[in-house]
C-alpha atoms as a PDB file:
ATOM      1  CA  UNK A   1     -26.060 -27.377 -15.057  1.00  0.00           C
ATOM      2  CA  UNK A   2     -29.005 -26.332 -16.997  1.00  0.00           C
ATOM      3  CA  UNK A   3     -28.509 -23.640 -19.479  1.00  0.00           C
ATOM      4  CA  UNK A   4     -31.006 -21.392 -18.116  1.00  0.00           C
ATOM      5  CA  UNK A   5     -29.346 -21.513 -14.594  1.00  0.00           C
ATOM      6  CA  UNK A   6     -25.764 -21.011 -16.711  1.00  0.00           C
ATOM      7  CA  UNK A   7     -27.238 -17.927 -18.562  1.00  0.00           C
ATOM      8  CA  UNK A   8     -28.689 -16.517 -15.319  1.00  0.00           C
ATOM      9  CA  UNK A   9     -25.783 -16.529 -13.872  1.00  0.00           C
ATOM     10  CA  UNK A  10     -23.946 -15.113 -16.301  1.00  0.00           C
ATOM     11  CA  UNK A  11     -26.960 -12.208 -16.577  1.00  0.00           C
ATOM     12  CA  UNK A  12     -26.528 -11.842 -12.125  1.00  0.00           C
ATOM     13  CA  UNK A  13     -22.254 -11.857 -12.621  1.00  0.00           C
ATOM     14  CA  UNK A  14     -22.456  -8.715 -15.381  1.00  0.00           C
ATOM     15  CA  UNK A  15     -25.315  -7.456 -13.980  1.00  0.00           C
ATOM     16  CA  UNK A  16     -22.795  -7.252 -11.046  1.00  0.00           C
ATOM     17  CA  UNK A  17     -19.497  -5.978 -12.279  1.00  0.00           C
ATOM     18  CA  UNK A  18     -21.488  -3.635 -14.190  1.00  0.00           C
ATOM     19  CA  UNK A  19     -23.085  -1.670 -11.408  1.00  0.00           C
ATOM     20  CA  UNK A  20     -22.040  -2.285  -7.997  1.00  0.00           C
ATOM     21  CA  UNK A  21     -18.425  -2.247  -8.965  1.00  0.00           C
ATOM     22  CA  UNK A  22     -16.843   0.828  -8.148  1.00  0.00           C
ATOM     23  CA  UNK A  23     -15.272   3.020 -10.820  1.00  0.00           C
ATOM     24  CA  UNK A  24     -12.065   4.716 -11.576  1.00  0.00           C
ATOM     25  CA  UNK A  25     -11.399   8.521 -11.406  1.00  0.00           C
ATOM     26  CA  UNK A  26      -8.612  10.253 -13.289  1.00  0.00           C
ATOM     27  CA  UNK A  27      -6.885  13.138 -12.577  1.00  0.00           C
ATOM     28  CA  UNK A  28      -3.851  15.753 -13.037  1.00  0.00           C
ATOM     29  CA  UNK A  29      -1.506  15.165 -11.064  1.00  0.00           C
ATOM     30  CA  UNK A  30       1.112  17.767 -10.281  1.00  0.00           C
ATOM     31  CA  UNK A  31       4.890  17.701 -10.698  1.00  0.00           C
ATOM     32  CA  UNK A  32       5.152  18.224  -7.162  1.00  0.00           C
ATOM     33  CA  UNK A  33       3.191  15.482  -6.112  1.00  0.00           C
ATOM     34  CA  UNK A  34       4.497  13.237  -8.373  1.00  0.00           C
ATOM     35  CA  UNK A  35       8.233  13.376  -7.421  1.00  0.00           C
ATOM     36  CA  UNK A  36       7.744  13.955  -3.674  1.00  0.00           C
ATOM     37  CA  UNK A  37       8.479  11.275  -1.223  1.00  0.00           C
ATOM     38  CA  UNK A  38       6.099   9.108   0.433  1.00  0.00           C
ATOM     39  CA  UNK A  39       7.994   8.107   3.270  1.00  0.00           C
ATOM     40  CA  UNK A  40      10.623  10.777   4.708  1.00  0.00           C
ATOM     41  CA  UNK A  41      13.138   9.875   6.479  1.00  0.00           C
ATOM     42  CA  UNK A  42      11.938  11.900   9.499  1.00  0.00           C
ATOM     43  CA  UNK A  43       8.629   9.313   9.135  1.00  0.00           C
ATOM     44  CA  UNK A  44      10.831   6.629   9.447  1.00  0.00           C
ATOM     45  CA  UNK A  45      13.007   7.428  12.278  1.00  0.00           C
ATOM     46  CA  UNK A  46       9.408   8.226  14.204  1.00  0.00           C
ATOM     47  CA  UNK A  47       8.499   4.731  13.370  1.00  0.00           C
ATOM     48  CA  UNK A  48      11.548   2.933  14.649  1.00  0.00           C
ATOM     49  CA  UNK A  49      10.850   4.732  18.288  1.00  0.00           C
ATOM     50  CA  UNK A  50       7.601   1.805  18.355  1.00  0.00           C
ATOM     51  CA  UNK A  51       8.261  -0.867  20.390  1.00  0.00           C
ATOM     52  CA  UNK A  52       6.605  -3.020  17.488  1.00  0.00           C
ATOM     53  CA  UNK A  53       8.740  -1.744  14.706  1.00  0.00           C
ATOM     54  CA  UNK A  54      12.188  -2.093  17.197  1.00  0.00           C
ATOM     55  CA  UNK A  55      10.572  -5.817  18.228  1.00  0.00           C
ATOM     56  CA  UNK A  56      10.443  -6.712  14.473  1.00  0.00           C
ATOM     57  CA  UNK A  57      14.160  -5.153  13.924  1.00  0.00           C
ATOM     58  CA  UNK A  58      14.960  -7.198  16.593  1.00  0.00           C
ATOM     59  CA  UNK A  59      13.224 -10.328  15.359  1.00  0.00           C
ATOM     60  CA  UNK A  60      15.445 -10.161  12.195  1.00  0.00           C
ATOM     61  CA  UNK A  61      18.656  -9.535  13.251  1.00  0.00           C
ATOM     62  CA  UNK A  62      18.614  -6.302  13.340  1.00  0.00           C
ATOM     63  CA  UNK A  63      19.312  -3.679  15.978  1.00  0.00           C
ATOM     64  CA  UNK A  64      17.611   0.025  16.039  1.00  0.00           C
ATOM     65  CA  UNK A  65      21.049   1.672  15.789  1.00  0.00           C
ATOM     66  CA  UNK A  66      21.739  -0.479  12.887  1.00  0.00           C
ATOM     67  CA  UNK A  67      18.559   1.030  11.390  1.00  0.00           C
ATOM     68  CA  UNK A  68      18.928   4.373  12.430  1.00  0.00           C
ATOM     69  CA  UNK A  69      22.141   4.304  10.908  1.00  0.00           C
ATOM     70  CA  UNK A  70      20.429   3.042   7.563  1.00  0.00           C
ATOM     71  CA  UNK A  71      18.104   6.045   7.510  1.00  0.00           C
ATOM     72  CA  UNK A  72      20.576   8.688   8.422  1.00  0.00           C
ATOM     73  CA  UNK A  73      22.862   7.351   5.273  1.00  0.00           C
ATOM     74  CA  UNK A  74      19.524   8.177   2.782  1.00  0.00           C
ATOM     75  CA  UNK A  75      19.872  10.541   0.502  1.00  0.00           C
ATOM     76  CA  UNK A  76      16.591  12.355  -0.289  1.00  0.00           C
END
C-alpha cells in the first residue's frame, strides 16, 4: 500500500474516533442508587411465571419450584 493511501487512512480512522464517536458523561451518583438492587426478588419471581424463562429452567434441569425456592431463600 502506498503511503499516501496508508496516511489517508489513518487521517479518515482519527478523523473518525474523534468525532462521530460518542462521548462519556459523568455524574454523582447517590448512596441510594448505588447500593440498591437491580434485580429484586419480586422481578424475578415475575419472570419465572414466562413460559420462556420456565422452558429454559426446564431445558437445564431445572424445575420452577426448584427456582422459586432459590429466590425465596435470597436475602436482600
Amino acid at each position: 500500500m502506498s503511503s499516501w493511501r496508508r496516511a489517508l487512512g489513518v487521517s479518515v480512522i482519527c478523523t473518525h474516533l474523534a468525532v462521530v464517536s460518542p462521548f462519556a458523561h459523568a455524574g454523582m451518583v447517590s448512596t441510594e442508587a448505588a447500593v440498591a438492587p437491580a434485580v429484586t426478588s419480586a422481578t424475578l419471581l415475575r419472570a419465572l411465571d414466562r413460559e420462556s424463562v420456565q422452558a429454559q429452567l426446564l431445558a437445564h434441569g431445572v424445575t420452577v419450584e426448584q427456582a422459586r425456592a432459590r429466590v425465596a431463600a435470597l436475602t436482600d
